[in-house]
PDB file of N, CA and C in Angstrom:
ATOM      1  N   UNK A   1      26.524 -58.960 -88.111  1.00  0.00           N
ATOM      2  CA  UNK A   1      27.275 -59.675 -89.130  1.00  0.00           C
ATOM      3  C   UNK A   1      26.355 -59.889 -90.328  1.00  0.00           C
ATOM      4  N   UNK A   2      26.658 -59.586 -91.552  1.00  0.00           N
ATOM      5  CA  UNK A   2      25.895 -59.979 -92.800  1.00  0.00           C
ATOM      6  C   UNK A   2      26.751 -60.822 -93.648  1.00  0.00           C
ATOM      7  N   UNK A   3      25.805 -61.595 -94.543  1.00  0.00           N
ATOM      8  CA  UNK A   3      25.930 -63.336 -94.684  1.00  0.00           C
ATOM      9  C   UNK A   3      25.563 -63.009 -96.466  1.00  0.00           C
ATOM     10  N   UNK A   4      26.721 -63.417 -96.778  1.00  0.00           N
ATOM     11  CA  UNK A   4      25.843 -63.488 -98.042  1.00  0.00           C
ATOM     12  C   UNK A   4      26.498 -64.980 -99.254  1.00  0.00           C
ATOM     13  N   UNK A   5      25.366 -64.851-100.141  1.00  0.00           N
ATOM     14  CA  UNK A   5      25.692 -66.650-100.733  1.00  0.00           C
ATOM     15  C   UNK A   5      25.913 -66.286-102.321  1.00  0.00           C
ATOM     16  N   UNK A   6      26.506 -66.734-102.936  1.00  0.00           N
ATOM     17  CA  UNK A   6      26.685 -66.827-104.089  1.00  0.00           C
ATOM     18  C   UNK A   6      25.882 -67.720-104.751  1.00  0.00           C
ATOM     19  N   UNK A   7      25.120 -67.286-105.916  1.00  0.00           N
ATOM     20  CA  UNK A   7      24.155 -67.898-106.731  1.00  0.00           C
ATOM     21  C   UNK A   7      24.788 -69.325-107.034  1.00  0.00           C
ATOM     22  N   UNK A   8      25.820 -69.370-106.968  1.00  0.00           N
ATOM     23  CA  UNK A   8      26.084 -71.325-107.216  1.00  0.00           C
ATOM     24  C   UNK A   8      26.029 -71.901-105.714  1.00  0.00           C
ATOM     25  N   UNK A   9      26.675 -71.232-104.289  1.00  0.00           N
ATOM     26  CA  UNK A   9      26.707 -71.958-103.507  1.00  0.00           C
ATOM     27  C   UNK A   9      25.384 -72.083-102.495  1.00  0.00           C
ATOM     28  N   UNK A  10      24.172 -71.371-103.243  1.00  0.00           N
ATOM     29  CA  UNK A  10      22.883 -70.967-103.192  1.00  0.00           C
ATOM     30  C   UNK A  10      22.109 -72.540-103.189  1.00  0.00           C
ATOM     31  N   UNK A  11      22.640 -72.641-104.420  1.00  0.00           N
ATOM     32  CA  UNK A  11      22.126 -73.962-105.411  1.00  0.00           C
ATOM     33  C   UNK A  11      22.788 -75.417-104.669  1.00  0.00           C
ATOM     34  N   UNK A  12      23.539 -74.996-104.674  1.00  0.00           N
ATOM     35  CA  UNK A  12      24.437 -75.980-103.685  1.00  0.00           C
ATOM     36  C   UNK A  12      24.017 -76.671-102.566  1.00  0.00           C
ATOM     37  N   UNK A  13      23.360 -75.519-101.841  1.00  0.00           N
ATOM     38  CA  UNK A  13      22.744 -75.701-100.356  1.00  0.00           C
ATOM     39  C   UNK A  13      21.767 -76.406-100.683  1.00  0.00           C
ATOM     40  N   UNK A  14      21.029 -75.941-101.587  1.00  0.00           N
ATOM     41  CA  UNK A  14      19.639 -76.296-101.414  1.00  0.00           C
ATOM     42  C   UNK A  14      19.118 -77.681-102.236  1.00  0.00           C
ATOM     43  N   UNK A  15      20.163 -77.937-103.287  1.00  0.00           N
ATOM     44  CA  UNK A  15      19.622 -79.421-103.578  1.00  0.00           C
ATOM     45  C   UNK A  15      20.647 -80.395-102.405  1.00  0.00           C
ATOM     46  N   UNK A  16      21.344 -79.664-102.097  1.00  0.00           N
ATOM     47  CA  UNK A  16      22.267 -81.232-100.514  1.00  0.00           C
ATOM     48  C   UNK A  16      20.997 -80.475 -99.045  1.00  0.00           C
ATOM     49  N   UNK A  17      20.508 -79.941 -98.782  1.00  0.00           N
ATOM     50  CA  UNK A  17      19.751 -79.924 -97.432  1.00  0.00           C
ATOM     51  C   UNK A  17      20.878 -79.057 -96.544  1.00  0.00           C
ATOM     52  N   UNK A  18      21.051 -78.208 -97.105  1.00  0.00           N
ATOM     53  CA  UNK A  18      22.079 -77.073 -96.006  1.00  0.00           C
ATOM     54  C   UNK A  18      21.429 -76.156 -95.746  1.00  0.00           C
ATOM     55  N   UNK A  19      21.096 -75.937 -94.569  1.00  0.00           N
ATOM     56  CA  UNK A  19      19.991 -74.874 -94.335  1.00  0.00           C
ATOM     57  C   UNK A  19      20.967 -73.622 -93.724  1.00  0.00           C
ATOM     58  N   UNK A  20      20.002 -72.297 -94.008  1.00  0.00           N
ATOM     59  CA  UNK A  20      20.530 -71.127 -93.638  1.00  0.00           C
ATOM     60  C   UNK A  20      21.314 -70.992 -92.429  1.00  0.00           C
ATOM     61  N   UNK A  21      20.316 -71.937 -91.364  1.00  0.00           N
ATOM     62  CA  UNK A  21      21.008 -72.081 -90.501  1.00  0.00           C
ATOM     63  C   UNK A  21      22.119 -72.956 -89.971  1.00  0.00           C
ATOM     64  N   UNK A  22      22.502 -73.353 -90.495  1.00  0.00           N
ATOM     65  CA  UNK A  22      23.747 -74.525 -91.089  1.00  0.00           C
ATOM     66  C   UNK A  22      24.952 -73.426 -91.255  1.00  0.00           C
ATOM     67  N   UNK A  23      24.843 -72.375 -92.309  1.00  0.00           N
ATOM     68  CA  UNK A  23      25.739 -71.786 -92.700  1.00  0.00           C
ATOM     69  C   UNK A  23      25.808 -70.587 -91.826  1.00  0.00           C
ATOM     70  N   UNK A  24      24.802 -69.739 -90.945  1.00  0.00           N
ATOM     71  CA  UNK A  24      24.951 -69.083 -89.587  1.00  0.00           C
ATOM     72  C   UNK A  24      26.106 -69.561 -88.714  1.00  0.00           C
ATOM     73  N   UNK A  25      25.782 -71.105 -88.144  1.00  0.00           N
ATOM     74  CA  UNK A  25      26.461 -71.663 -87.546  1.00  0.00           C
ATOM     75  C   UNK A  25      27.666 -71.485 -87.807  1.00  0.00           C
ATOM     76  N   UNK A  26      28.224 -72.194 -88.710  1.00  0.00           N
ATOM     77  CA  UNK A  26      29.564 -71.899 -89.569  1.00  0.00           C
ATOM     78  C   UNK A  26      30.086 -70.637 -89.366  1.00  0.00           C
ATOM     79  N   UNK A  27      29.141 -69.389 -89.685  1.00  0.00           N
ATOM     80  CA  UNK A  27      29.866 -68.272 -89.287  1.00  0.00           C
ATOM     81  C   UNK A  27      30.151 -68.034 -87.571  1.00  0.00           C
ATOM     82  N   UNK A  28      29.245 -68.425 -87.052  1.00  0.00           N
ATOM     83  CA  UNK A  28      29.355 -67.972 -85.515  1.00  0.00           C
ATOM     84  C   UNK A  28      30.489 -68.503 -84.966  1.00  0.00           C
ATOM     85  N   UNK A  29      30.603 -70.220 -85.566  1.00  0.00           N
ATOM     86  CA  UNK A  29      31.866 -70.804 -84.882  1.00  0.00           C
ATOM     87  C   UNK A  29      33.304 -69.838 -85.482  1.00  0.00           C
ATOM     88  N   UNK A  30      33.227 -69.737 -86.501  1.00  0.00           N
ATOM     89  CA  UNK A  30      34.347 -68.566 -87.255  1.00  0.00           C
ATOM     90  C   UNK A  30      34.335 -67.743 -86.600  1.00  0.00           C
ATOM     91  N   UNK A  31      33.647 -66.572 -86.067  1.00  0.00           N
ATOM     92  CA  UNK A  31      33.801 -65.354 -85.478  1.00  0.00           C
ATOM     93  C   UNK A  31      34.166 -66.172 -83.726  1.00  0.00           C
ATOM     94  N   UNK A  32      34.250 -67.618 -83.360  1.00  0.00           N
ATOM     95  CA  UNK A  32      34.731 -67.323 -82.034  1.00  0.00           C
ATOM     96  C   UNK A  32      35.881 -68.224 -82.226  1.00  0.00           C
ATOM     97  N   UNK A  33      36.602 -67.843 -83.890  1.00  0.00           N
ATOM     98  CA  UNK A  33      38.137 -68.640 -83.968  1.00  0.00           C
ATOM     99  C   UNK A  33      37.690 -69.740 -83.791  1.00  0.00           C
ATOM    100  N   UNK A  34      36.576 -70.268 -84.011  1.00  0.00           N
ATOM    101  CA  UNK A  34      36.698 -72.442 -84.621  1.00  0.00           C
ATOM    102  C   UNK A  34      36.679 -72.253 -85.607  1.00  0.00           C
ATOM    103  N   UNK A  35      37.914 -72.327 -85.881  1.00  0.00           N
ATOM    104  CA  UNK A  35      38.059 -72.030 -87.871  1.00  0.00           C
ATOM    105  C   UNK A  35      38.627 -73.697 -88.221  1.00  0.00           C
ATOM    106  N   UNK A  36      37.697 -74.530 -88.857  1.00  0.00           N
ATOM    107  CA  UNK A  36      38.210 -75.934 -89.560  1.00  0.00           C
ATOM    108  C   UNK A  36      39.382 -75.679 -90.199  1.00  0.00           C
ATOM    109  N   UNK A  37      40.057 -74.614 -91.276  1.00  0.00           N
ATOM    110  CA  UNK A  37      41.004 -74.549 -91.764  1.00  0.00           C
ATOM    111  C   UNK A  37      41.144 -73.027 -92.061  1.00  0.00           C
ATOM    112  N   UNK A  38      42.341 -72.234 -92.095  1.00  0.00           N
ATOM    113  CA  UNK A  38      42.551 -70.987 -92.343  1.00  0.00           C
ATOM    114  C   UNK A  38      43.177 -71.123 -93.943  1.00  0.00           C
ATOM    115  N   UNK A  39      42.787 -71.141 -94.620  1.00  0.00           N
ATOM    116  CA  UNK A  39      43.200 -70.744 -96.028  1.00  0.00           C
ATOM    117  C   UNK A  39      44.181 -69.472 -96.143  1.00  0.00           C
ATOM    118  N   UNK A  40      44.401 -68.647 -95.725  1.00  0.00           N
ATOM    119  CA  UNK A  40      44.776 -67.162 -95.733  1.00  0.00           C
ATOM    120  C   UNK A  40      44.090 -66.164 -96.343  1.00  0.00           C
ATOM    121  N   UNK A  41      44.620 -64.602 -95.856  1.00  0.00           N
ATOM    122  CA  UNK A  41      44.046 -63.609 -96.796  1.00  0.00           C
ATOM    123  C   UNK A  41      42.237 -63.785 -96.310  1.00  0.00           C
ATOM    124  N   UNK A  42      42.066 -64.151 -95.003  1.00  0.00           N
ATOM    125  CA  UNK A  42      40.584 -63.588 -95.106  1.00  0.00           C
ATOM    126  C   UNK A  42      39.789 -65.148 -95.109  1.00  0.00           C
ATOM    127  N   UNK A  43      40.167 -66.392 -95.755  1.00  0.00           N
ATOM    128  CA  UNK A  43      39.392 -67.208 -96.641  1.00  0.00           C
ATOM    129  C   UNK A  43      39.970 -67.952 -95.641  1.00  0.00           C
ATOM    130  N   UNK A  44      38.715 -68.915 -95.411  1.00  0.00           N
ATOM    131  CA  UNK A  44      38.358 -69.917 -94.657  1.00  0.00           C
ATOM    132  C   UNK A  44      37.271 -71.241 -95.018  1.00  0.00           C
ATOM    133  N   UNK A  45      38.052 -72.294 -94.669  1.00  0.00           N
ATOM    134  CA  UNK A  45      37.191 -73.449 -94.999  1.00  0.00           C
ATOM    135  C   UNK A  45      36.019 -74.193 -93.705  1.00  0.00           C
ATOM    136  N   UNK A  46      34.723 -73.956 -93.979  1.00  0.00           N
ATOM    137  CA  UNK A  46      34.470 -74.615 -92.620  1.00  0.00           C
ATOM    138  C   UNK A  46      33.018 -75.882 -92.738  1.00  0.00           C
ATOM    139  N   UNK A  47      33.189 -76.310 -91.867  1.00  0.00           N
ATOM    140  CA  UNK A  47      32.479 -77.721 -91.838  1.00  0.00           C
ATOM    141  C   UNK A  47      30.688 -77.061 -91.516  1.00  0.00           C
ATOM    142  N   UNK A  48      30.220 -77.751 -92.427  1.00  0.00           N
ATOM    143  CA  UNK A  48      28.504 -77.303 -92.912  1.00  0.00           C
ATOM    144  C   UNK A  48      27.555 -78.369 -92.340  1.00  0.00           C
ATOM    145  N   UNK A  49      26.764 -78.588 -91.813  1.00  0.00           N
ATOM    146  CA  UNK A  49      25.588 -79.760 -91.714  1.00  0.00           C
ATOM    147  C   UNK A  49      24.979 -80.003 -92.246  1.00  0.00           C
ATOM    148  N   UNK A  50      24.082 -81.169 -92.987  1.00  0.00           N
ATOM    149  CA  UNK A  50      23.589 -81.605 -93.549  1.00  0.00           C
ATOM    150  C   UNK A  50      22.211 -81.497 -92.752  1.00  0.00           C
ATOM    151  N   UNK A  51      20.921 -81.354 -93.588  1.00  0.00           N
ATOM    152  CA  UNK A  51      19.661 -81.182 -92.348  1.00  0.00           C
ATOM    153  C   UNK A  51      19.698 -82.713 -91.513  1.00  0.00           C
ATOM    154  N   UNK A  52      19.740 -82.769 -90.168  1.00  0.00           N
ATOM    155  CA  UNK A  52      19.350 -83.948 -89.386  1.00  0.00           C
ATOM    156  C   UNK A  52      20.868 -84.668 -89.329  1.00  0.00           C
ATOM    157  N   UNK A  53      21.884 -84.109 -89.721  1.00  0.00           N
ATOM    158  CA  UNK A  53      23.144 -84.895 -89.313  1.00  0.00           C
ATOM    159  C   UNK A  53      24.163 -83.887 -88.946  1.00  0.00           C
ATOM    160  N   UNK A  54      25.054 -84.255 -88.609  1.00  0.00           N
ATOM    161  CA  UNK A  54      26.819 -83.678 -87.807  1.00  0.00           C
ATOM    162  C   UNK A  54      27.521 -83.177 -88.982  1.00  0.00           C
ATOM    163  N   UNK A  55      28.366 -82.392 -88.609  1.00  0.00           N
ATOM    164  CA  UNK A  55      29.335 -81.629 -89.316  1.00  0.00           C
ATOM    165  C   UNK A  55      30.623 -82.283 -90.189  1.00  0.00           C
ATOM    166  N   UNK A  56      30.558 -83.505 -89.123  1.00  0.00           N
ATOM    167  CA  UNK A  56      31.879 -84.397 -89.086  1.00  0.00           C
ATOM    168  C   UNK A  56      32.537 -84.759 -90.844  1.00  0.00           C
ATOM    169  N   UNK A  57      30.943 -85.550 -91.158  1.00  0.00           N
ATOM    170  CA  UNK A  57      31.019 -86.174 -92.396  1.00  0.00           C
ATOM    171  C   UNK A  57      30.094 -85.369 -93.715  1.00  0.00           C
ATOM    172  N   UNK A  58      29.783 -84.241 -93.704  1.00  0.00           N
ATOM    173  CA  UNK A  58      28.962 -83.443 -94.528  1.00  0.00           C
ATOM    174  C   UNK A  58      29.483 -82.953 -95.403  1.00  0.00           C
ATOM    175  N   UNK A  59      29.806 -81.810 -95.353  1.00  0.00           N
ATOM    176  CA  UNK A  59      29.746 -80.723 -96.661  1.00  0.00           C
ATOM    177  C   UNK A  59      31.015 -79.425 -95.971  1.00  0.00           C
ATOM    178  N   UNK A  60      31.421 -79.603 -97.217  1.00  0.00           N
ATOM    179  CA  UNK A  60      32.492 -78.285 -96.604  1.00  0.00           C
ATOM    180  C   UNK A  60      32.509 -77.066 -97.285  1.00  0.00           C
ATOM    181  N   UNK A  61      32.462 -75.511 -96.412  1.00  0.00           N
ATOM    182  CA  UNK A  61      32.196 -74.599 -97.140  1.00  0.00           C
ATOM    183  C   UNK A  61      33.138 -73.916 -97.196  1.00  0.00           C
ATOM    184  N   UNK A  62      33.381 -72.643 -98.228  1.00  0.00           N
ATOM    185  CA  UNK A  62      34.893 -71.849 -98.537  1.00  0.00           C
ATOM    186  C   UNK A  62      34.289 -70.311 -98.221  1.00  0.00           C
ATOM    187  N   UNK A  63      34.782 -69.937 -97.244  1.00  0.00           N
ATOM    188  CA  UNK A  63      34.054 -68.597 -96.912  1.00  0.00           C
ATOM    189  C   UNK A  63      35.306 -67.383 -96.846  1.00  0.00           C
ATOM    190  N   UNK A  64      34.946 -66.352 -97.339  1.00  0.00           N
ATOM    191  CA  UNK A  64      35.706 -64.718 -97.057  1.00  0.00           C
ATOM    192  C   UNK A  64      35.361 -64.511 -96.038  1.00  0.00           C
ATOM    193  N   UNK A  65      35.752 -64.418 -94.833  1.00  0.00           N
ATOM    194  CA  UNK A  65      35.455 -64.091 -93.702  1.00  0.00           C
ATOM    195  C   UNK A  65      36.290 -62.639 -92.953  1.00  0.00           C
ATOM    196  N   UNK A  66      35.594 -62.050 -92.747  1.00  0.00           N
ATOM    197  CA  UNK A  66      35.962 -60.819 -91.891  1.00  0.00           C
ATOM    198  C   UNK A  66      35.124 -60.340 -90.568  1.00  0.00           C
ATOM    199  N   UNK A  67      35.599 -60.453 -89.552  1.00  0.00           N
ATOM    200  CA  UNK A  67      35.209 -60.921 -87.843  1.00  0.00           C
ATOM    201  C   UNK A  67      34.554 -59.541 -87.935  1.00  0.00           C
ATOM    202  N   UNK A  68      33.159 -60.036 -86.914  1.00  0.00           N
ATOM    203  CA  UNK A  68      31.956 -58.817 -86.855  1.00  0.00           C
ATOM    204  C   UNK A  68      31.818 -58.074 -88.239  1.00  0.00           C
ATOM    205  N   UNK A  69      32.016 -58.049 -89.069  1.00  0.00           N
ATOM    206  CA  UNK A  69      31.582 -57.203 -90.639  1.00  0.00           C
ATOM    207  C   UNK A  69      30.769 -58.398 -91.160  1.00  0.00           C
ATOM    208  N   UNK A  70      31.617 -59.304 -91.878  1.00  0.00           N
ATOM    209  CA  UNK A  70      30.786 -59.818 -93.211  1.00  0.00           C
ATOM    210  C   UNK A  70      31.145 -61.292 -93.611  1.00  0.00           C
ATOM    211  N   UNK A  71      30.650 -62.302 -94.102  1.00  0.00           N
ATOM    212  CA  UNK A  71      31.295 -63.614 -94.656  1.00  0.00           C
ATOM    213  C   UNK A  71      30.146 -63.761 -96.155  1.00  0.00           C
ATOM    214  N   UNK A  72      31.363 -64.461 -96.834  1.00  0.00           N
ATOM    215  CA  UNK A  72      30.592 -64.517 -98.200  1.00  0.00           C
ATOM    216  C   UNK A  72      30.998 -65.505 -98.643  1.00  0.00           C
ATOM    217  N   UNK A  73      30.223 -66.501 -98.614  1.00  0.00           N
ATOM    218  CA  UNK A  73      29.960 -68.061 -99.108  1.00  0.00           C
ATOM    219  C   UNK A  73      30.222 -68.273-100.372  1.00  0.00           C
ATOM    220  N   UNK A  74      31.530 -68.766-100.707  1.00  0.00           N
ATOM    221  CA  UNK A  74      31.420 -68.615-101.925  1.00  0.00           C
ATOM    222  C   UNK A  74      31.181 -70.191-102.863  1.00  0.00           C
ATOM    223  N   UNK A  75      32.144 -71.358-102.228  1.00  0.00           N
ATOM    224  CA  UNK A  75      31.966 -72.777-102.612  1.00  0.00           C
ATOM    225  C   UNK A  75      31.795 -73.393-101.759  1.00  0.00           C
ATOM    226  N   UNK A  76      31.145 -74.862-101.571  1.00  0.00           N
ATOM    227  CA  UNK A  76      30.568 -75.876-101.238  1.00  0.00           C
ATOM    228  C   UNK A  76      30.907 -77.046-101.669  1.00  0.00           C
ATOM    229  N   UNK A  77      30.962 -78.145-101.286  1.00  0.00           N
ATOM    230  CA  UNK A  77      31.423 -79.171-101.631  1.00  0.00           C
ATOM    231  C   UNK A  77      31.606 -80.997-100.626  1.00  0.00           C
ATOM    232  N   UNK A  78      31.283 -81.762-101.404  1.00  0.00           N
ATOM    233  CA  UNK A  78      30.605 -82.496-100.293  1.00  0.00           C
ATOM    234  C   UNK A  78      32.360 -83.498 -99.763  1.00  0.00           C
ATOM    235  N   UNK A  79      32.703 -84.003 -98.966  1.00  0.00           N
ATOM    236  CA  UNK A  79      33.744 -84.581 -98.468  1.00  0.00           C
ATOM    237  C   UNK A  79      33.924 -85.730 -99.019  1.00  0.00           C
ATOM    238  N   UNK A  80      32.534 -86.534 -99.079  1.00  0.00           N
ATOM    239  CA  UNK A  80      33.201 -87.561-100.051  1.00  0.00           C
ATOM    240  C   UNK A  80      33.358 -87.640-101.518  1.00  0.00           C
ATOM    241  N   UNK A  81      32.914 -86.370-101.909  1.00  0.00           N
ATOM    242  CA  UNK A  81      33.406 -86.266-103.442  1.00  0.00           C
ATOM    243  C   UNK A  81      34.873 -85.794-103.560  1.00  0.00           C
ATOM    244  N   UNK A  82      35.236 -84.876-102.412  1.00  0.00           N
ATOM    245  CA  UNK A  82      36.595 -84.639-102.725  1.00  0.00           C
ATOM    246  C   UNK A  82      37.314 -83.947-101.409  1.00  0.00           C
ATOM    247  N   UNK A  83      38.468 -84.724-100.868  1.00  0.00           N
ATOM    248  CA  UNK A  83      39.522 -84.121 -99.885  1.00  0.00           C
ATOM    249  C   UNK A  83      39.261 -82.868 -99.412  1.00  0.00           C
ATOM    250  N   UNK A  84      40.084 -81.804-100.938  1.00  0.00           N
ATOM    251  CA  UNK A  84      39.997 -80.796-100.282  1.00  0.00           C
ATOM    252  C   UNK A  84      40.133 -80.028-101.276  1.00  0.00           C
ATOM    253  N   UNK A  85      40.651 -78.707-101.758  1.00  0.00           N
ATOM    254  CA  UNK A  85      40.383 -77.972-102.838  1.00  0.00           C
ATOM    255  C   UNK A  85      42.092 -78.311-103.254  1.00  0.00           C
ATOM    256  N   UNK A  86      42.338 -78.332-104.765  1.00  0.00           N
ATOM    257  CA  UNK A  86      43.662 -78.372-105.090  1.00  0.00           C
ATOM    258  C   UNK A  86      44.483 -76.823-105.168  1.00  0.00           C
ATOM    259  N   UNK A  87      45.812 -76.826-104.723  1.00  0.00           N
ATOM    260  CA  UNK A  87      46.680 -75.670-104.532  1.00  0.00           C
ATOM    261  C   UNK A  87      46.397 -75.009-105.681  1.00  0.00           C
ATOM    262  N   UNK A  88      46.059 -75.059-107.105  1.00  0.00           N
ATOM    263  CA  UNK A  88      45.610 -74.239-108.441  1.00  0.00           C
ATOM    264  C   UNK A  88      44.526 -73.718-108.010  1.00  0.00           C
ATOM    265  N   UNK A  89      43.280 -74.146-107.220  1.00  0.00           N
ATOM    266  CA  UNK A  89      41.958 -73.646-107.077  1.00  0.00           C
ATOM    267  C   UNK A  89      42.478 -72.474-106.076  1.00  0.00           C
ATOM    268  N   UNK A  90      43.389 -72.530-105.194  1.00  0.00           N
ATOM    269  CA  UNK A  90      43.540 -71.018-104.041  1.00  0.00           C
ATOM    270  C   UNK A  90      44.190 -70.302-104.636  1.00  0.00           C
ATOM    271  N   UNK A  91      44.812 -70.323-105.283  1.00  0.00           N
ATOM    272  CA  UNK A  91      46.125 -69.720-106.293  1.00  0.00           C
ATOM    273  C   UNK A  91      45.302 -68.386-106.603  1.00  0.00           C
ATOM    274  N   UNK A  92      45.678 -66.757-106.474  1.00  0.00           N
ATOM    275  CA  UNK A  92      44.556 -66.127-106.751  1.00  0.00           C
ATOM    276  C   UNK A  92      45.018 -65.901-108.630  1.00  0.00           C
ATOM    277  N   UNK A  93      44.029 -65.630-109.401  1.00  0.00           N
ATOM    278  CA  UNK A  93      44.032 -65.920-110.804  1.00  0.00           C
ATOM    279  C   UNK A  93      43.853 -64.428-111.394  1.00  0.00           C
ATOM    280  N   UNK A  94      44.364 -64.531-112.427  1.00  0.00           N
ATOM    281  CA  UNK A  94      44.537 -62.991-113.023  1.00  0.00           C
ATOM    282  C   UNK A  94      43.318 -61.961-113.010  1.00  0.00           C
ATOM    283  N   UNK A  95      42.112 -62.485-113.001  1.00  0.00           N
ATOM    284  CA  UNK A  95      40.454 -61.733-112.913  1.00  0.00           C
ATOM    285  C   UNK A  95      40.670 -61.310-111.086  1.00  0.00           C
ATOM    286  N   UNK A  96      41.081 -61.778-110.269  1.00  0.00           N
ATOM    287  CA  UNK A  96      41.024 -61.633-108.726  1.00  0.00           C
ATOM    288  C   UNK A  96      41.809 -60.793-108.062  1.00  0.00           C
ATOM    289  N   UNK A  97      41.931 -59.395-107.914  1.00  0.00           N
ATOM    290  CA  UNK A  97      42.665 -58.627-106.946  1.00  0.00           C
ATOM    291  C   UNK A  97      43.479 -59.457-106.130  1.00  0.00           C
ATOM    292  N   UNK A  98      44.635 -59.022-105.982  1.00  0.00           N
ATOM    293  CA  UNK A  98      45.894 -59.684-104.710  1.00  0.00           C
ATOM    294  C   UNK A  98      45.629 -59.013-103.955  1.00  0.00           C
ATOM    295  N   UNK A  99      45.512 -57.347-103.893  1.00  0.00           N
ATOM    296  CA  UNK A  99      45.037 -56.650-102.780  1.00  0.00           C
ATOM    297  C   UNK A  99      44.383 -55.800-102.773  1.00  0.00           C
ATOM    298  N   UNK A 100      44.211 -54.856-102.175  1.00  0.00           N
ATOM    299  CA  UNK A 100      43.332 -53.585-102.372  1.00  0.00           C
ATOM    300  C   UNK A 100      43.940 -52.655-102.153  1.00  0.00           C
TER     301      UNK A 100
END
């Protein structure tokens, strides 16, 4: 499986304490279907750790996920700054392929 991060959710990790292996995790539980939320189309929301704490109350990540190929990290975001992403943010936007 290859992992890859987007230069903002890069930045992301690393000033909140999300370690590489934080976001491994995340994928492994994804590839055995513990998916926190299915977004559709591939995209998945899943619960991140903070270094030295639980998943519960941390950081939530927005991943492209495709089982045994590839996941690509794209946003981050901490729970108590905000719920959850608003229905305009999934909406795919005129720059974003609908399909291939």
């Amino acid at each position: 499986m290859r992992m890859f991060k987007t230069k903002p959710l890069a930045c992301f990790a690393g000033r909140k304490g999300i370690t590489d292996e934080a976001l491994c995790d995340a994928v492994a539980r994804a590839a055995r279907v513990l998916v926190d939320a299915d977004l559709g189309g591939g995209v998945i929301k899943q619960r991140s750790a903070r270094r030295g704490q639980g998943r519960a109350s941390a950081f939530r990540t927005i991943v492209v996920f495709r089982r045994e190929d590839r996941a690509f990290f794209l946003y981050g975001f901490a729970k108590s700054a905000r719920a959850n992403l608003r229905r305009d943010e999934l909406e795919p936007s005129g720059c974003w392929p609908t399909s291939i």
